[in-house]
C-alpha atoms as a PDB file:
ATOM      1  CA  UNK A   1     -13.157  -8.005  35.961  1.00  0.00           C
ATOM      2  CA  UNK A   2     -10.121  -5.984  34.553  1.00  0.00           C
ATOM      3  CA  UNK A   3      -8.670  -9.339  33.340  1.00  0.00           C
ATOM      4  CA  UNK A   4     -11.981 -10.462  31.341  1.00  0.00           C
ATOM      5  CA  UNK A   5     -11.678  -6.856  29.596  1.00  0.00           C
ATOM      6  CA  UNK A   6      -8.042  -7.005  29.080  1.00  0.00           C
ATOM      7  CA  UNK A   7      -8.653 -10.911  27.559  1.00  0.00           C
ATOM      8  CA  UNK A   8     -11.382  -9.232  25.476  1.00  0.00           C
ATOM      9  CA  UNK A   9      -9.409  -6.678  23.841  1.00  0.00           C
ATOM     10  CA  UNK A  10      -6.587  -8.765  22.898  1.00  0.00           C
ATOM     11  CA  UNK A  11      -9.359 -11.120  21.771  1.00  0.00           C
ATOM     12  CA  UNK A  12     -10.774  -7.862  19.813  1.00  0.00           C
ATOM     13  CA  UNK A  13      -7.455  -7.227  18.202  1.00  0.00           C
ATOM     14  CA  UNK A  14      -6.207 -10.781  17.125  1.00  0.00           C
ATOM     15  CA  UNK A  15      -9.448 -10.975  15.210  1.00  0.00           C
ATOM     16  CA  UNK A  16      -8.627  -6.919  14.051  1.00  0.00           C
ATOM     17  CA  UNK A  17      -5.355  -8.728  12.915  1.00  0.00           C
ATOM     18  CA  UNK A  18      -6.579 -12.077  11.261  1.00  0.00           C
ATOM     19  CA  UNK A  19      -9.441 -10.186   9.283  1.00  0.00           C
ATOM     20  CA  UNK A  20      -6.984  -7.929   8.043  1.00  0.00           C
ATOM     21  CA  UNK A  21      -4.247  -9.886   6.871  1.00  0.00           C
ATOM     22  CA  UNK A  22      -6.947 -12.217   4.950  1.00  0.00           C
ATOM     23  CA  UNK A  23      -8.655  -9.149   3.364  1.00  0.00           C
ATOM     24  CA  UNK A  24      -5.798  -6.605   1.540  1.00  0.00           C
ATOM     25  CA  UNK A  25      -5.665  -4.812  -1.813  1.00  0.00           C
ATOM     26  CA  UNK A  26      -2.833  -2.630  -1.326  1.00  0.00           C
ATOM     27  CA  UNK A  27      -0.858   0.205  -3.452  1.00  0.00           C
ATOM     28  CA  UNK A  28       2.099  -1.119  -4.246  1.00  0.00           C
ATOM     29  CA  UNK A  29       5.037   1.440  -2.329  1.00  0.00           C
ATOM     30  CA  UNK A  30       7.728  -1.447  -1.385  1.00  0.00           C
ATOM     31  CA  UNK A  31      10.621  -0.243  -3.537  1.00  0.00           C
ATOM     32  CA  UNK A  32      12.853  -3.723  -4.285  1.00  0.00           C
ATOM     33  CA  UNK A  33      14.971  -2.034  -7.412  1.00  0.00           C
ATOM     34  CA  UNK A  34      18.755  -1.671  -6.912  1.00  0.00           C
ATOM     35  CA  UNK A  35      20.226   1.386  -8.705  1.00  0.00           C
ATOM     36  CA  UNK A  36      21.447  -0.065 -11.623  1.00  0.00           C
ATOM     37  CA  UNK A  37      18.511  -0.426 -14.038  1.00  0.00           C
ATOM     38  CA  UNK A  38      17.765  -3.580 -16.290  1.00  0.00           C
ATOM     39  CA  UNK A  39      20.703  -3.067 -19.100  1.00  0.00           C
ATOM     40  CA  UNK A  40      19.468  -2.224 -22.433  1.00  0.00           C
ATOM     41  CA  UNK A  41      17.801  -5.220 -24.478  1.00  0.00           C
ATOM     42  CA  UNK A  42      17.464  -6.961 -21.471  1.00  0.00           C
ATOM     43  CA  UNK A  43      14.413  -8.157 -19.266  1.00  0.00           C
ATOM     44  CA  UNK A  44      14.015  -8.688 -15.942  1.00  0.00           C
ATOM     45  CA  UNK A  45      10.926 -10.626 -14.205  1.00  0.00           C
ATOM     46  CA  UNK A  46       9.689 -11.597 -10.829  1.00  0.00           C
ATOM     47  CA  UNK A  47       7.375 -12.558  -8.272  1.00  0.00           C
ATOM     48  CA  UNK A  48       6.964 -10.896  -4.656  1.00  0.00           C
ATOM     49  CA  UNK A  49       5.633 -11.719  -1.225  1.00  0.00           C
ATOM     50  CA  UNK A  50       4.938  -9.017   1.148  1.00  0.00           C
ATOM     51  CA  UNK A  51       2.240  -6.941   4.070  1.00  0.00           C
ATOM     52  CA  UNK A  52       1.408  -3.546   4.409  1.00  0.00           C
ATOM     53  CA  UNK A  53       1.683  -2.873   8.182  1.00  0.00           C
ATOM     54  CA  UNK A  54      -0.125   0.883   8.461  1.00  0.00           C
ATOM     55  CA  UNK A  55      -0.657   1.888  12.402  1.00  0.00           C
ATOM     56  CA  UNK A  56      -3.375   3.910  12.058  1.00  0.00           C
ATOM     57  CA  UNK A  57      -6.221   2.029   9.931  1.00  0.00           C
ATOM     58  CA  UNK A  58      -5.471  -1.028  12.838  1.00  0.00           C
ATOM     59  CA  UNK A  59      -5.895   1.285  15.375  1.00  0.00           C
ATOM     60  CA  UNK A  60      -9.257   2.240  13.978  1.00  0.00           C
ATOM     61  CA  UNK A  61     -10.451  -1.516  13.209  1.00  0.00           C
ATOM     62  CA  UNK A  62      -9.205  -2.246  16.923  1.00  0.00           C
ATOM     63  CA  UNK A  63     -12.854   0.152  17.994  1.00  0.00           C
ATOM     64  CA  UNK A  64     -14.907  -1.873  16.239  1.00  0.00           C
ATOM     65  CA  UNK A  65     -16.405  -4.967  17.612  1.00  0.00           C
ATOM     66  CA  UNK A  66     -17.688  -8.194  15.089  1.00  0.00           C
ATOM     67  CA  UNK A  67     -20.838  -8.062  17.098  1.00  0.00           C
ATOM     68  CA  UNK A  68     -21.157  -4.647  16.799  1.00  0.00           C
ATOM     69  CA  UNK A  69     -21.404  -4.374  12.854  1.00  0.00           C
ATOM     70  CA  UNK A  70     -23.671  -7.561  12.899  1.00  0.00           C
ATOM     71  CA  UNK A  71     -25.852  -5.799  14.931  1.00  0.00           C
ATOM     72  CA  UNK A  72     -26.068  -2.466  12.858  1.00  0.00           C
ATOM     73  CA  UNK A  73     -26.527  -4.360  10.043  1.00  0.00           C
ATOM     74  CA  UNK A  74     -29.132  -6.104  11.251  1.00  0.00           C
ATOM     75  CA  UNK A  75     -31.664  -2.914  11.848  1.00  0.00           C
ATOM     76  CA  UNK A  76     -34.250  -1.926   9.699  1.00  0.00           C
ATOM     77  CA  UNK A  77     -33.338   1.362  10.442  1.00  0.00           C
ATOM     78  CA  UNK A  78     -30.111   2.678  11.915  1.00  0.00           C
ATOM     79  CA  UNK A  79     -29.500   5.720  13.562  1.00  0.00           C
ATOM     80  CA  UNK A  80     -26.192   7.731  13.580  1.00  0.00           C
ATOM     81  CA  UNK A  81     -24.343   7.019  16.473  1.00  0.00           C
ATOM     82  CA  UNK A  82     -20.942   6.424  18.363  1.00  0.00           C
ATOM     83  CA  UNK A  83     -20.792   2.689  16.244  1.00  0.00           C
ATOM     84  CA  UNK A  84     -21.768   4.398  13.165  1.00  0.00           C
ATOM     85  CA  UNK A  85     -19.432   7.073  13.513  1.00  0.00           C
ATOM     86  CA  UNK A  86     -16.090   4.539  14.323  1.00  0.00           C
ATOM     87  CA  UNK A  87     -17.131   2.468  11.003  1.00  0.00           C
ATOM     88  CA  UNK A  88     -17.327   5.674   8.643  1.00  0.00           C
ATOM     89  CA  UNK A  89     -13.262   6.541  10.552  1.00  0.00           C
ATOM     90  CA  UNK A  90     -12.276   2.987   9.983  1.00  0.00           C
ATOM     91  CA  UNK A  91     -12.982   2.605   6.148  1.00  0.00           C
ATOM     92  CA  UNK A  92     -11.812   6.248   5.334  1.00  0.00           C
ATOM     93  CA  UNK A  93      -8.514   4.998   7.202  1.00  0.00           C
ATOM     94  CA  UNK A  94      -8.357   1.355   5.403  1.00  0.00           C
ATOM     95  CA  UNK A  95      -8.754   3.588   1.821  1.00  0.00           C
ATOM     96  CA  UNK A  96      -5.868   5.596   3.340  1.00  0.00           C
ATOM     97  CA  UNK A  97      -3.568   2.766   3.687  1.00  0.00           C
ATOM     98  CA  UNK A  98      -5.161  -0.574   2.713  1.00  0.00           C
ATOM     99  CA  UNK A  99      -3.240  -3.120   5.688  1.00  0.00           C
ATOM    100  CA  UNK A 100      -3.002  -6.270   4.091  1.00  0.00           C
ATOM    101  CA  UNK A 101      -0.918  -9.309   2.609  1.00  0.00           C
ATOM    102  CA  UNK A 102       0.734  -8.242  -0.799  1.00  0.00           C
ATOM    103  CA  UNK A 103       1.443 -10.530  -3.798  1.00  0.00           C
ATOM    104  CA  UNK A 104       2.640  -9.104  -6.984  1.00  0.00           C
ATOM    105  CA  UNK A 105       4.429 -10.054 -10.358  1.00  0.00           C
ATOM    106  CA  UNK A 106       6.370  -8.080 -12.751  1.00  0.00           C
ATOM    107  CA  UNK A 107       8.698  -7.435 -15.698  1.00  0.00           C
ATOM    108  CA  UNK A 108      11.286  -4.955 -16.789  1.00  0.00           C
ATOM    109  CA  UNK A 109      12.994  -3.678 -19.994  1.00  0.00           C
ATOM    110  CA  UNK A 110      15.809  -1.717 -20.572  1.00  0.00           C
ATOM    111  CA  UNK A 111      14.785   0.566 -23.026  1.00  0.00           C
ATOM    112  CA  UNK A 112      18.022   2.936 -23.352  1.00  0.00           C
ATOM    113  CA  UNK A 113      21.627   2.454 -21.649  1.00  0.00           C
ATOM    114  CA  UNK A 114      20.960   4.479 -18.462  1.00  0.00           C
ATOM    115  CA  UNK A 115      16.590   4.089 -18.700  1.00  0.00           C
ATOM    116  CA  UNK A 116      14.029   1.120 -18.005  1.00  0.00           C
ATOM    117  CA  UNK A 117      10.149   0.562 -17.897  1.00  0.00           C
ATOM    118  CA  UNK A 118       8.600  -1.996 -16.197  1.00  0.00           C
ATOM    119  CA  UNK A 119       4.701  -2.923 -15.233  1.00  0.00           C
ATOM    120  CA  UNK A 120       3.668  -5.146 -12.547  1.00  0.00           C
ATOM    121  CA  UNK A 121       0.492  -6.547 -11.825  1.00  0.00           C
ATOM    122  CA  UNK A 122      -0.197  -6.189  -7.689  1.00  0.00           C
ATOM    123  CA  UNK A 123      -3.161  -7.432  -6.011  1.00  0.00           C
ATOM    124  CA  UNK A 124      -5.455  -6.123  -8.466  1.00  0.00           C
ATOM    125  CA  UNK A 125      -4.024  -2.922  -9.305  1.00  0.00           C
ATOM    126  CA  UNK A 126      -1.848  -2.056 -12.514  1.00  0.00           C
ATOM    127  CA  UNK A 127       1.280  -0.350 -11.937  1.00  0.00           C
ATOM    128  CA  UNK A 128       3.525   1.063 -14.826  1.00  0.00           C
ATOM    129  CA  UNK A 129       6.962   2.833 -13.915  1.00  0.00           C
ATOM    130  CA  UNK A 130      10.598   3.475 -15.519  1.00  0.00           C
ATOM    131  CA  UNK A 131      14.239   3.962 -13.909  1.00  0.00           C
ATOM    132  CA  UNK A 132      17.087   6.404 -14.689  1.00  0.00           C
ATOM    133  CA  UNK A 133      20.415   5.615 -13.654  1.00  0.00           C
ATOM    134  CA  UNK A 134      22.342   8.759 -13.315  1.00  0.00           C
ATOM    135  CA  UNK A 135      25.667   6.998 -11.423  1.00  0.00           C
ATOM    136  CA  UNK A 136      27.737   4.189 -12.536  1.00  0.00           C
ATOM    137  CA  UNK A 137      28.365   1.662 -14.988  1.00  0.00           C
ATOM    138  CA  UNK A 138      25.670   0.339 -17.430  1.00  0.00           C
ATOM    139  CA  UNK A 139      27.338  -2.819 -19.120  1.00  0.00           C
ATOM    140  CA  UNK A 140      26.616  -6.698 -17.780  1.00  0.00           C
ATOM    141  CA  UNK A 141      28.064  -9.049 -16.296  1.00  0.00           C
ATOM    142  CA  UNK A 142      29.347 -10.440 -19.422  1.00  0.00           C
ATOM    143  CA  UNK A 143      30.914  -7.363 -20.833  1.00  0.00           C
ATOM    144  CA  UNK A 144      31.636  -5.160 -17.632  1.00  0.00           C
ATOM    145  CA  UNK A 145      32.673  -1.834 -17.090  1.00  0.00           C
ATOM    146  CA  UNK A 146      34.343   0.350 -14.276  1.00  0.00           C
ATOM    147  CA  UNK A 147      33.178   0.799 -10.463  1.00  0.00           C
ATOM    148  CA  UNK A 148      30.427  -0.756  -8.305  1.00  0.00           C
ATOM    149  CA  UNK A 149      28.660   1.906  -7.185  1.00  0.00           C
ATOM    150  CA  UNK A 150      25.194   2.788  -8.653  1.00  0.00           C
ATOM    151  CA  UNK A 151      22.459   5.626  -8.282  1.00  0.00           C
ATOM    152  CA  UNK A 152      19.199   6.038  -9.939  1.00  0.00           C
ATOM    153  CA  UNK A 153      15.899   7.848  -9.546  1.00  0.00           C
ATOM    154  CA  UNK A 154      12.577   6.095 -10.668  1.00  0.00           C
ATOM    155  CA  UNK A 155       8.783   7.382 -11.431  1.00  0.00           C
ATOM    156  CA  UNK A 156       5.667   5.116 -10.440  1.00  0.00           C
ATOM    157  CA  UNK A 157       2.462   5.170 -11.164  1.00  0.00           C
ATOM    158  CA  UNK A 158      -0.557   2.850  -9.635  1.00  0.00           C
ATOM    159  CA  UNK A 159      -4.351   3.270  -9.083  1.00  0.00           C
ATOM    160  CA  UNK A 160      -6.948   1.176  -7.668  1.00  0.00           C
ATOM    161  CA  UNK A 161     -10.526   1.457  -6.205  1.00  0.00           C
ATOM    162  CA  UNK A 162     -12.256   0.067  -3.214  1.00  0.00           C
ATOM    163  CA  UNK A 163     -13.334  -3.694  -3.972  1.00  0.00           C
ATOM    164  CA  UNK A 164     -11.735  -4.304  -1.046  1.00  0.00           C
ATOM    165  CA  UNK A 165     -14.620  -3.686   1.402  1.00  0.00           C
ATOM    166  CA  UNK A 166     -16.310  -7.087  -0.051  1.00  0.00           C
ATOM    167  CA  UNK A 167     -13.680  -8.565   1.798  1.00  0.00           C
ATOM    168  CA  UNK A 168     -13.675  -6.850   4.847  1.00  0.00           C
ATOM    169  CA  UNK A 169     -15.663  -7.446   7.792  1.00  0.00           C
ATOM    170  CA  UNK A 170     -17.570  -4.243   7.209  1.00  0.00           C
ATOM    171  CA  UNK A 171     -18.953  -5.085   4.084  1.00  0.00           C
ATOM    172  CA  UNK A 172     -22.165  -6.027   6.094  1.00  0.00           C
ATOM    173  CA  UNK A 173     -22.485  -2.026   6.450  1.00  0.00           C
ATOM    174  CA  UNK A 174     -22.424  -1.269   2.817  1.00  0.00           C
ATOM    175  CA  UNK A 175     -26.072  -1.221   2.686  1.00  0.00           C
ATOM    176  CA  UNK A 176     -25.968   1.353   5.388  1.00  0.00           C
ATOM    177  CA  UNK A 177     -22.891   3.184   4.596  1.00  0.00           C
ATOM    178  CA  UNK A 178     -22.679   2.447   0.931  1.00  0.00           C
ATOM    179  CA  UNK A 179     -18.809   3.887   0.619  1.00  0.00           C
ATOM    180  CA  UNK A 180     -16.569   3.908  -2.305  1.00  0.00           C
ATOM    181  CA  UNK A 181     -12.990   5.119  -3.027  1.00  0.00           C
ATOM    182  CA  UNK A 182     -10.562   5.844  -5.435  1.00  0.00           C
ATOM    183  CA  UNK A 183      -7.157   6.204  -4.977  1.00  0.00           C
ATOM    184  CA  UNK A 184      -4.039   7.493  -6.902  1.00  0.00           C
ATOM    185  CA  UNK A 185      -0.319   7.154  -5.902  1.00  0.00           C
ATOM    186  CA  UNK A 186       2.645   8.242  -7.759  1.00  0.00           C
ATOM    187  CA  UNK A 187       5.987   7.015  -5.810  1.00  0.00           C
ATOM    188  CA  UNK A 188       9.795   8.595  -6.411  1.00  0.00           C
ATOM    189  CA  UNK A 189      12.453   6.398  -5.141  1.00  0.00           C
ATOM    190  CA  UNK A 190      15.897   7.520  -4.804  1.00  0.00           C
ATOM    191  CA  UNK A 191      18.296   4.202  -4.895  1.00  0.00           C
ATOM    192  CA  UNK A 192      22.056   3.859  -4.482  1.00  0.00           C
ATOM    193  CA  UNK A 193      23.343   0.470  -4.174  1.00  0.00           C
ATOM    194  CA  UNK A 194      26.543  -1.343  -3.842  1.00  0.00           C
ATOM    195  CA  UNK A 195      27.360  -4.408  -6.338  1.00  0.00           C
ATOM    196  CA  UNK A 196      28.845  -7.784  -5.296  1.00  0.00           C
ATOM    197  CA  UNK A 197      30.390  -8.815  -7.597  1.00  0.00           C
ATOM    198  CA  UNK A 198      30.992  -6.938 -11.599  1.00  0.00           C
ATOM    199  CA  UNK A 199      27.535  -5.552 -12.772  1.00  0.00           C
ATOM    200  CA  UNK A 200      25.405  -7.129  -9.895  1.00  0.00           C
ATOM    201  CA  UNK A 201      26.570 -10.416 -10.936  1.00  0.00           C
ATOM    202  CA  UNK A 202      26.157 -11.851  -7.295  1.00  0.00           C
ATOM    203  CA  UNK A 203      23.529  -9.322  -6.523  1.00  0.00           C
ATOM    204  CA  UNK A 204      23.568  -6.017  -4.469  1.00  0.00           C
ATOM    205  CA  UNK A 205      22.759  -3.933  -1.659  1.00  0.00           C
ATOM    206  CA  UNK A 206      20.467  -1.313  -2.150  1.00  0.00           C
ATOM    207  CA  UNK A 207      18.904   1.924   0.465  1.00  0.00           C
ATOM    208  CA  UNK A 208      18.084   5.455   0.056  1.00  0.00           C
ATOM    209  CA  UNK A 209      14.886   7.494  -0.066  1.00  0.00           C
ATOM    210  CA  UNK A 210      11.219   7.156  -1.510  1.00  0.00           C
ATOM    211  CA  UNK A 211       8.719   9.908  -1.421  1.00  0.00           C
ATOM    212  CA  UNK A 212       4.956   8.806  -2.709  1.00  0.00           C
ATOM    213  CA  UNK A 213       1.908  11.132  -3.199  1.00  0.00           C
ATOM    214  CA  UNK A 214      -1.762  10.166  -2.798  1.00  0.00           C
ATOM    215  CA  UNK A 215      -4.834  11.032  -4.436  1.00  0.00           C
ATOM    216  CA  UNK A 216      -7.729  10.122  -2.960  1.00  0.00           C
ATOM    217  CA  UNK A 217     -11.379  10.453  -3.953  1.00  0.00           C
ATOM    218  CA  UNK A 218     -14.054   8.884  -1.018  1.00  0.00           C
ATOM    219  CA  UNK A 219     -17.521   9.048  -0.597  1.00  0.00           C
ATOM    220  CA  UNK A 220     -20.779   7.778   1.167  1.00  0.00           C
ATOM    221  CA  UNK A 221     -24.208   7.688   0.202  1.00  0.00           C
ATOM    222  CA  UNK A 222     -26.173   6.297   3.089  1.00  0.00           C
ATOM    223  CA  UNK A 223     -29.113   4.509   2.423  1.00  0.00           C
ATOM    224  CA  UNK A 224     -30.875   4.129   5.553  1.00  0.00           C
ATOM    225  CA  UNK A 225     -29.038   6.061   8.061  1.00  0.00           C
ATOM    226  CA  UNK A 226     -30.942   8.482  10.263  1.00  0.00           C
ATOM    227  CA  UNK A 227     -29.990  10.979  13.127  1.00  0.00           C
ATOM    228  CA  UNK A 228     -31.964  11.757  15.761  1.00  0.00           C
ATOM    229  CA  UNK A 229     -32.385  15.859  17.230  1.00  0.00           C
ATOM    230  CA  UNK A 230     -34.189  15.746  20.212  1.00  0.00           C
ATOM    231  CA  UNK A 231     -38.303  14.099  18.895  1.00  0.00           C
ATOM    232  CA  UNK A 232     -36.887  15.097  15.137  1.00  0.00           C
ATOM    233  CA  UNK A 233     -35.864  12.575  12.686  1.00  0.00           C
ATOM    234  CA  UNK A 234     -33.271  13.316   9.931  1.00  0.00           C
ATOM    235  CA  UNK A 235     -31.655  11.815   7.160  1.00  0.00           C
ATOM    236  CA  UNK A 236     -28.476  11.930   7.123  1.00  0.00           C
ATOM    237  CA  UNK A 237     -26.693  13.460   4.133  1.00  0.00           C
ATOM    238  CA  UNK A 238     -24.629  11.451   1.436  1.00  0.00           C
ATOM    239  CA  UNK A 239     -20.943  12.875   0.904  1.00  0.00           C
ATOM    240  CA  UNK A 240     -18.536  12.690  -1.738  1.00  0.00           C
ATOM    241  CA  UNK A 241     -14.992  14.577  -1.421  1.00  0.00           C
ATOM    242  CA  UNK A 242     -11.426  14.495  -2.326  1.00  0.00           C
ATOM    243  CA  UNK A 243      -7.710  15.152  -0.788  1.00  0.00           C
ATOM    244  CA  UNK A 244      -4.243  14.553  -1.556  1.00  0.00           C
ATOM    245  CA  UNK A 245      -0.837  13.685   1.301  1.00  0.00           C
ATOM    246  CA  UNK A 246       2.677  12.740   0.865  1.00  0.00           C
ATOM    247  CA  UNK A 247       4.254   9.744   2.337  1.00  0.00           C
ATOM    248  CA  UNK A 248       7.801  10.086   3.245  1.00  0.00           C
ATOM    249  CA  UNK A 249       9.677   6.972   3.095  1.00  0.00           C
ATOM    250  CA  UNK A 250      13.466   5.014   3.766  1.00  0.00           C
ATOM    251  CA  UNK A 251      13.910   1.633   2.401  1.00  0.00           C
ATOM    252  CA  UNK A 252      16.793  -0.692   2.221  1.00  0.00           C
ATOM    253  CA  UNK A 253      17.039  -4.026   0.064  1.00  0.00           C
ATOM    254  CA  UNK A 254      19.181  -6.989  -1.099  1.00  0.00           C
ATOM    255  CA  UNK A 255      19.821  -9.343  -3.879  1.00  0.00           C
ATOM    256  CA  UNK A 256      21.214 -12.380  -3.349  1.00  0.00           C
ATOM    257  CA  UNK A 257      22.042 -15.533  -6.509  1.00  0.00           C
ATOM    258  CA  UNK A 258      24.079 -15.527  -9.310  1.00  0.00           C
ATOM    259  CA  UNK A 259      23.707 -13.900 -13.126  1.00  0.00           C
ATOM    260  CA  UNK A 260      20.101 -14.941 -13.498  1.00  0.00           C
ATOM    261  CA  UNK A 261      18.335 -15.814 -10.465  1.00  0.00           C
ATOM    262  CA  UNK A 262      18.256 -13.763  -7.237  1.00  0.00           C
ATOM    263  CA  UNK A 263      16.387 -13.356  -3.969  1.00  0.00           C
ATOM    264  CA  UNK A 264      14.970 -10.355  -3.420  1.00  0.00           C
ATOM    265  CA  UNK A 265      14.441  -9.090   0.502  1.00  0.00           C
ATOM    266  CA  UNK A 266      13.112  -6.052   1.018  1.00  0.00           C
ATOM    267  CA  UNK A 267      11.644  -2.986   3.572  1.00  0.00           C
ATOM    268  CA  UNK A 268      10.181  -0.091   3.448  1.00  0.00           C
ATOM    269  CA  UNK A 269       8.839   2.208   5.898  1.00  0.00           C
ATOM    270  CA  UNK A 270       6.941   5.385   5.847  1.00  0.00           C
ATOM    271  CA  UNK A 271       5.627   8.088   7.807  1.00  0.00           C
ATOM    272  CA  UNK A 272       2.525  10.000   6.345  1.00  0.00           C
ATOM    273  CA  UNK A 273       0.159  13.147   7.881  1.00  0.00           C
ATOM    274  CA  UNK A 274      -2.453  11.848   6.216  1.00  0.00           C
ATOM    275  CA  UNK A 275      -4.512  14.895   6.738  1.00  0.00           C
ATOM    276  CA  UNK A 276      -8.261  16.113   7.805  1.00  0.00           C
ATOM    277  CA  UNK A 277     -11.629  13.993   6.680  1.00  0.00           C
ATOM    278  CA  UNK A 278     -14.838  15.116   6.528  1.00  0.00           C
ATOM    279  CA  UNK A 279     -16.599  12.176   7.714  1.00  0.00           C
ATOM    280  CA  UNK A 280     -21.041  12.161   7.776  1.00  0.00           C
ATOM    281  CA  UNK A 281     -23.283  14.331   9.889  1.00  0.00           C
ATOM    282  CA  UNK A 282     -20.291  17.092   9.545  1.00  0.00           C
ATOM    283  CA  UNK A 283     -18.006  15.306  11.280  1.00  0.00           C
ATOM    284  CA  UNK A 284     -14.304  15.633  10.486  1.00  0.00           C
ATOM    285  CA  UNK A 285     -11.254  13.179  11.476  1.00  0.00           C
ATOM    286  CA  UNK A 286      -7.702  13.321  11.627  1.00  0.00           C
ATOM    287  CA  UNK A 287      -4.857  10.611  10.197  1.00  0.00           C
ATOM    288  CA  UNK A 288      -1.297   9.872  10.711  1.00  0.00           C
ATOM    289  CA  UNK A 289       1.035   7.157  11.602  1.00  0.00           C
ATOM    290  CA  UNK A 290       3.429   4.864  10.585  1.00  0.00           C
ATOM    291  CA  UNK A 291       3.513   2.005   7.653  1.00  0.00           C
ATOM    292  CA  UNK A 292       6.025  -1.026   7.711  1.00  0.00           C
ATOM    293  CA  UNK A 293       6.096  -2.931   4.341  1.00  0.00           C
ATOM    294  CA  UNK A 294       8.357  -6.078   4.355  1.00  0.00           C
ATOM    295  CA  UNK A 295       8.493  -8.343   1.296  1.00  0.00           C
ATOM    296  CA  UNK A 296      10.707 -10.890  -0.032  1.00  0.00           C
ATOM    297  CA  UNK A 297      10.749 -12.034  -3.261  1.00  0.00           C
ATOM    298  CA  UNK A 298      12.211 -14.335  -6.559  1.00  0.00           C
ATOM    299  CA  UNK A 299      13.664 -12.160  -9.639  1.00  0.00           C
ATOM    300  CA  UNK A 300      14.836 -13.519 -12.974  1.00  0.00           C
ATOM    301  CA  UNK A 301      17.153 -11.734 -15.795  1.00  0.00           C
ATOM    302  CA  UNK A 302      17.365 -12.676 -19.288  1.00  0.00           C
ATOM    303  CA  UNK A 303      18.121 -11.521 -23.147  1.00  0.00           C
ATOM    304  CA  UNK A 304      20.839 -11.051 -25.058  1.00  0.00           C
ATOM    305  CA  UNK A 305      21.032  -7.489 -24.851  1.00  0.00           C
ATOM    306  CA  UNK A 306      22.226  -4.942 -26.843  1.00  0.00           C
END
């Protein structure tokens, strides 16, 4: 008997882990940059590959059960319960920290000797940031200038919303649940790195600190969701309400190629208290835990420069 369970739950979490990776829509906090920024007049592009590996928003898809959202969905009417309850935890935890595959492209400009701005494009959501370089040279590989060591601090800016859930196995409970969210994070990376080579010209090594900041608007406005008190029937109430958490962060990552082309591996992990949630029928919910975000990607410098 205890091995049918324990074959069930892994069961229960490989499909918690399958569903996820194919579903994903993630802010983008992976921080890939070295310390020197792009030199003035010059551009740099790329392309990245990644996950966002959160430990709590698994842990609350690993109490819900395929079988179990087929069957809520499935009522004419559904009454508040247990099931209920670990959906409404589960999608306030996936807005939290969207777990996921990452994909995302971008492109960079040094505006100034010592400042660059860059966007990127990453699954679905529009990010815009810039770079200050407060430590070392600023010159290329072409015309370099003296020591190897870099620093800079950088400002970033993403939002996105919650089209996610369409591809999510709870999506069947939007009808029920009918929850939206809106998120925005603004990420501040500190980055030293060490050159190989004069200006990066072989690549770099790159670590230091990141802290992000989330702002987070949720809601739910049940459509046919009822709770029982004793022979008295209830509706339950919708709910719409907002919060803010920081996200503290280490990262460390490489650049491998020559000049113009370069591999780009990459990790970042954070720890984040993501707070209290009021959750329906009054209830309220605490988050925390860990998030791994590996990625490895394909980066590109050219221009002339100035």
């Amino acid at each position: 008997m205890r091995r049918k369970i324990a074959a069930t739950q892994k069961a229960t979490w490989l499909f918690v882990l399958v569903i996820v990776v194919l579903a994903g829509c993630t802010a983008p906090r992976a921080v890939i940059n070295s310390g020197k920024v792009t030199p003035h007049g010059k551009f740099k592009a790329g392309v990245n590959f990644g996950g966002n590996i959160a430990s709590e928003p698994i842990s609350q898809l690993d109490d819900i059960t395929k079988a179990a959202v087929d069957a809520i969905a499935k009522k004419d009417t559904v009454f508040y319960d247990a099931e209920v309850e670990a959906a409404t935890k589960a999608l306030v935890a996936y807005a939290l920290d969207p777990v996921g595959p990452t994909f995302d492209f971008y492109i960079r400009y040094g505006v100034a000797p010592r400042v660059d701005v860059g966007y990127k494009y990453a699954s679905g959501v529009h990010v815009f940031d810039t770079q200050y370089q407060f430590l070392g040279p600023t010159g290329t590989p072409e015309a370099p200038g003296q020591g190897d060591w870099y620093g800079s601090i950088g400002l970033q800016y993403a939002g996105q919303s919650s089209e996610w859930v369409d591809r999510l196995f709870l999506d069947k409970l939007q009808p029920v649940l009918q929850f939206t969210a809106k998120r925005k994070d603004v990420t501040i990376p500190i980055i030293f790195s060490k050159s190989f080579g004069p200006e990066e010209e072989k690549g770099s090594i790159a670590f230091g600190a990141v802290y992000n900041h989330t702002f987070i608007k949720y809601g739910f406005e049940p459509g046919k969701l009822f709770k029982k008190y004793g022979s008295e029937v209830e509706e339950i109430n919708p709910l719409m309400e907002k919060n803010d958490f920081g996200s503290y962060g280490l990262f460390v990552n490489a650049r491998f190629g020559f000049k113009y082309v370069y591999i780009v591996p990459a990790l970042t992990v954070y720890y984040q208290n993501y707070g209290d949630y009021k959750l329906l029928n009054k209830a309220v919910y605490s988050y925390s835990g860990l998030t791994l975000i590996p990625s490895i990607g394909l980066q590109a410098s050219f221009g002339k420069g100035k």
